[in-house]
N, C-alpha and C. Protein backbone atom coordinates (compact mmCIF):
# COMPACT_ATOMS: atom_id res chain seq x y z
N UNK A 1 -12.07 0.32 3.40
CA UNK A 1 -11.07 -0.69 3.13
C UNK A 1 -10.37 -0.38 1.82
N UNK A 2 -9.31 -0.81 2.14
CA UNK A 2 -8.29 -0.66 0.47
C UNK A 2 -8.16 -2.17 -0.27
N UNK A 3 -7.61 -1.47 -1.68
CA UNK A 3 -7.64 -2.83 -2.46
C UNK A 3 -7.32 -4.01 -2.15
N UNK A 4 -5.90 -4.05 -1.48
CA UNK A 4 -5.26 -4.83 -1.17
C UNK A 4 -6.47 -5.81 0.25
N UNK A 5 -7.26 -5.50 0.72
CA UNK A 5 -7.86 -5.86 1.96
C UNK A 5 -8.13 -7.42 1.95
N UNK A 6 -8.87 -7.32 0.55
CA UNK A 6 -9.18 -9.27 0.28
C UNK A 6 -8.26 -10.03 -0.30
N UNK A 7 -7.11 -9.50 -0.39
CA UNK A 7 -5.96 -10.78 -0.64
C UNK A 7 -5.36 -10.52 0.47
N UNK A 8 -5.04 -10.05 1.49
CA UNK A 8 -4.49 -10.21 2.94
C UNK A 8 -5.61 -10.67 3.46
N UNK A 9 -6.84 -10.88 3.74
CA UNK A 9 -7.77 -11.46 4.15
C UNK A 9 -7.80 -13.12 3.84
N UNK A 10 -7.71 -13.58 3.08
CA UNK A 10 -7.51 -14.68 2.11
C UNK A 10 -5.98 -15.41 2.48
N UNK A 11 -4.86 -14.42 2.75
CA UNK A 11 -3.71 -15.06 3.89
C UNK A 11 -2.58 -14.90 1.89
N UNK A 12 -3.18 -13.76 1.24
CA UNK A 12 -2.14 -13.66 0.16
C UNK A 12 -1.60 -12.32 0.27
N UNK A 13 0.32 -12.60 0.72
CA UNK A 13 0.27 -11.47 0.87
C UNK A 13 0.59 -10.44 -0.02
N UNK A 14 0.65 -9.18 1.11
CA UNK A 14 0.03 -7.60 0.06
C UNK A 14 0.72 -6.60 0.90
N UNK A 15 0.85 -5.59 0.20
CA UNK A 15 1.81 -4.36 0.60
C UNK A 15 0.28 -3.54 0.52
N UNK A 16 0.53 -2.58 1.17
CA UNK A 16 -0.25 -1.40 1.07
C UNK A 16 0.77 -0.09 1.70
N UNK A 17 0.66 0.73 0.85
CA UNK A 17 0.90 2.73 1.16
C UNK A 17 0.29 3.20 0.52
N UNK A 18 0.35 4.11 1.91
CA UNK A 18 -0.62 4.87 2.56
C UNK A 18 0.27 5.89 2.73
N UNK A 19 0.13 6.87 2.11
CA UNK A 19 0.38 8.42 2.39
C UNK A 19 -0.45 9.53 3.83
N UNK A 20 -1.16 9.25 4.13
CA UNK A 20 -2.17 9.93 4.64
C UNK A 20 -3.28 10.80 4.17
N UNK A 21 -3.89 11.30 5.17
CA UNK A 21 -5.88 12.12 4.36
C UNK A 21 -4.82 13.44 4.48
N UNK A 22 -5.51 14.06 3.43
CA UNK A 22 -4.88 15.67 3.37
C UNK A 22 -6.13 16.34 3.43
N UNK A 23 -6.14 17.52 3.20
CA UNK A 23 -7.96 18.58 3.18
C UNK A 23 -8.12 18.19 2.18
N UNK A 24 -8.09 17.71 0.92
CA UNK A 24 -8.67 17.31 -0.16
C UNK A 24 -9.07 15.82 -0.34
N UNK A 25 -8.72 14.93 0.60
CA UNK A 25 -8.94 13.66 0.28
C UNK A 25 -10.09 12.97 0.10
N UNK A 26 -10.22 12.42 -1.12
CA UNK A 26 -11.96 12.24 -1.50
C UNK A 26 -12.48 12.88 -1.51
N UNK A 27 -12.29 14.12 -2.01
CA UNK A 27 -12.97 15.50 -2.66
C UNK A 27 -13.15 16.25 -3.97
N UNK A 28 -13.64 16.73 -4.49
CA UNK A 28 -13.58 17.07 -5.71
C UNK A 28 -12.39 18.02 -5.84
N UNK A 29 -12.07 18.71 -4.89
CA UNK A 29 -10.55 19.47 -5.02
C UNK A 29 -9.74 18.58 -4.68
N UNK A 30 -9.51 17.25 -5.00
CA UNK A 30 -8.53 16.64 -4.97
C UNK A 30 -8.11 16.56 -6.41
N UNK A 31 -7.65 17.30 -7.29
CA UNK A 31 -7.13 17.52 -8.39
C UNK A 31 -5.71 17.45 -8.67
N UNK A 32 -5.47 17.04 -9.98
CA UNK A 32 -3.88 16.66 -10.32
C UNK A 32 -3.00 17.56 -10.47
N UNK A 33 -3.15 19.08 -9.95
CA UNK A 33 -2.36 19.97 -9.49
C UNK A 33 -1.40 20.55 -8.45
N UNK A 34 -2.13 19.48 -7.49
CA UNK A 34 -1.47 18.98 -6.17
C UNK A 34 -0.77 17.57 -5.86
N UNK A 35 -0.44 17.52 -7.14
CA UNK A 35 0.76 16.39 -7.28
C UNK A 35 1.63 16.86 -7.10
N UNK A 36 2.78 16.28 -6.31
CA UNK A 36 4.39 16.47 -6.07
C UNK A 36 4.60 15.02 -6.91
N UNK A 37 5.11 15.36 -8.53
CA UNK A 37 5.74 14.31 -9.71
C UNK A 37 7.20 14.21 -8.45
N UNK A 38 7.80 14.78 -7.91
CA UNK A 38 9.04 14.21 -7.46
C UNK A 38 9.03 13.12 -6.20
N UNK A 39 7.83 13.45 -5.08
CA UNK A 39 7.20 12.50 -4.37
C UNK A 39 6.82 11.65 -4.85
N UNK A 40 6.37 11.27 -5.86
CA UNK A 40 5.38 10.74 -6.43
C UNK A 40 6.30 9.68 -7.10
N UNK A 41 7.00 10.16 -7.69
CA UNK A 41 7.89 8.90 -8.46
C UNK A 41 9.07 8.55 -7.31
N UNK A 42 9.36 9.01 -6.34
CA UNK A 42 10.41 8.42 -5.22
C UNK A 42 9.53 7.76 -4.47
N UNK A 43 8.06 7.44 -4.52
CA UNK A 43 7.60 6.71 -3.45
C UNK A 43 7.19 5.23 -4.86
N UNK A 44 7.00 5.56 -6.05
CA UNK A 44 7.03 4.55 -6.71
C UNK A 44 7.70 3.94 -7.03
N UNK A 45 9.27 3.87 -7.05
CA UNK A 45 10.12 3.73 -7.15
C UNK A 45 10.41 2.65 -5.98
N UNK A 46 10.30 2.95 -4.61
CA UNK A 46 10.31 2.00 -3.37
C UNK A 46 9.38 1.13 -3.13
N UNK A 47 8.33 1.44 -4.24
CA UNK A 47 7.02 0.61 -4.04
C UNK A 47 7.63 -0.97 -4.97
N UNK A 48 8.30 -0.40 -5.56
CA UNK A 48 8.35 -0.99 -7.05
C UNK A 48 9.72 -2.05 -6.43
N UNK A 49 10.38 -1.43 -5.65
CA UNK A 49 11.79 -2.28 -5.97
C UNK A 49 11.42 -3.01 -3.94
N UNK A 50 10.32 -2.97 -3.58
CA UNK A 50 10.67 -3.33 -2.21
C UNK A 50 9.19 -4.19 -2.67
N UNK A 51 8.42 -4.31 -3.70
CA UNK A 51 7.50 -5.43 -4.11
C UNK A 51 8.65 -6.26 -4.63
N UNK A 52 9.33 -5.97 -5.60
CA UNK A 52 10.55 -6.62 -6.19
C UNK A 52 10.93 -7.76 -5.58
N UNK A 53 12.18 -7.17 -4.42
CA UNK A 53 12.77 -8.01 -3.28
C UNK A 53 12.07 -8.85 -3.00
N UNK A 54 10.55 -8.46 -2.41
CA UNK A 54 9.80 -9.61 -1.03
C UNK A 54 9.43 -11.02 -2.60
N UNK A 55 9.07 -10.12 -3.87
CA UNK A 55 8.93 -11.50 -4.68
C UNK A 55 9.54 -11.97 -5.04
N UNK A 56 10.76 -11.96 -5.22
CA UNK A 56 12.07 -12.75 -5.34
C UNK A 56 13.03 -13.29 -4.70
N UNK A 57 12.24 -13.30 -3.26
CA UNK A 57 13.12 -14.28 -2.17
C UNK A 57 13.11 -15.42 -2.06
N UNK A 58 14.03 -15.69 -1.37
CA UNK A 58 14.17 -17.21 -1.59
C UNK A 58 12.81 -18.25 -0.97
N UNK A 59 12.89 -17.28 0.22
CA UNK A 59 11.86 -17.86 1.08
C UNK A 59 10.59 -17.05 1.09
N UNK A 60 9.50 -17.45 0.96
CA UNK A 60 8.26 -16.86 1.28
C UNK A 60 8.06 -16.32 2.38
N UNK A 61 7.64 -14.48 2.55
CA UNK A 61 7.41 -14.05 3.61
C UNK A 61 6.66 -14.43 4.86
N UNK A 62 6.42 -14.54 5.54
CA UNK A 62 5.69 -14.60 6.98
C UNK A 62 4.29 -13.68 6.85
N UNK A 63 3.10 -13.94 6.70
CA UNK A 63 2.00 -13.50 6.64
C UNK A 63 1.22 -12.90 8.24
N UNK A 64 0.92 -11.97 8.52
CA UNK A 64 0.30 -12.13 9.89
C UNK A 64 -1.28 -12.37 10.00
N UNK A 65 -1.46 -13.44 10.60
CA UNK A 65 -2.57 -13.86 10.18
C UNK A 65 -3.53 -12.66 11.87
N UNK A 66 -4.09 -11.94 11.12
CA UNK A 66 -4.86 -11.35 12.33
C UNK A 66 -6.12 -11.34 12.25
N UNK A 67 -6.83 -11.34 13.20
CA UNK A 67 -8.60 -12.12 13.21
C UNK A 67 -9.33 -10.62 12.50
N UNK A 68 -10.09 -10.73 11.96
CA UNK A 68 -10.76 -9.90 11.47
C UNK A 68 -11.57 -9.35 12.67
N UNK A 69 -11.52 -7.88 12.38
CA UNK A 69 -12.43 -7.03 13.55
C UNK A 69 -11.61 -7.18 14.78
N UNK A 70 -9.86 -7.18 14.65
CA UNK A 70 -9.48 -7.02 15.87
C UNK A 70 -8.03 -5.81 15.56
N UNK A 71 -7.89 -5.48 16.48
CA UNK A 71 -6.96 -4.65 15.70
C UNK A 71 -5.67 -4.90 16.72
N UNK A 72 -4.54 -4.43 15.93
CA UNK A 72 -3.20 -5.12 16.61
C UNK A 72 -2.79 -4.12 17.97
């Protein structure tokens, strides 16, 4: 489970990205040499301004309330 799991659980909502598992994921060769800084700041950047938007709407988003242990 990811961070975000117990405040969407709880019905508060939460963004999560997710890049995908690469051969290093959760590995000790997962080292900061295999950073792409240009990926890296264009996906923070959308993280940043599309958390932005959803918290500064007028109206409160729509939550999906889905039963735990079921999958969509």
């Amino acid at each position: 489970r990811s961070d975000h799991y117990n405040f969407a659980k709880h019905g508060i909502p939460s963004i999560f990205f997710f890049n995908g598992v690469h051969e290093d994921y959760h590995k000790p060769t997962d080292t900061e040499d295999k950073i792409h800084y240009e990926l890296l700041e264009k996906r923070a950047r959308l993280a940043f301004y599309l958390a932005w938007e959803l918290a500064n709407r007028e109206e409160r988003i729509k939550v999906d309330k889905q039963q735990e242990n079921t999958k969509p």
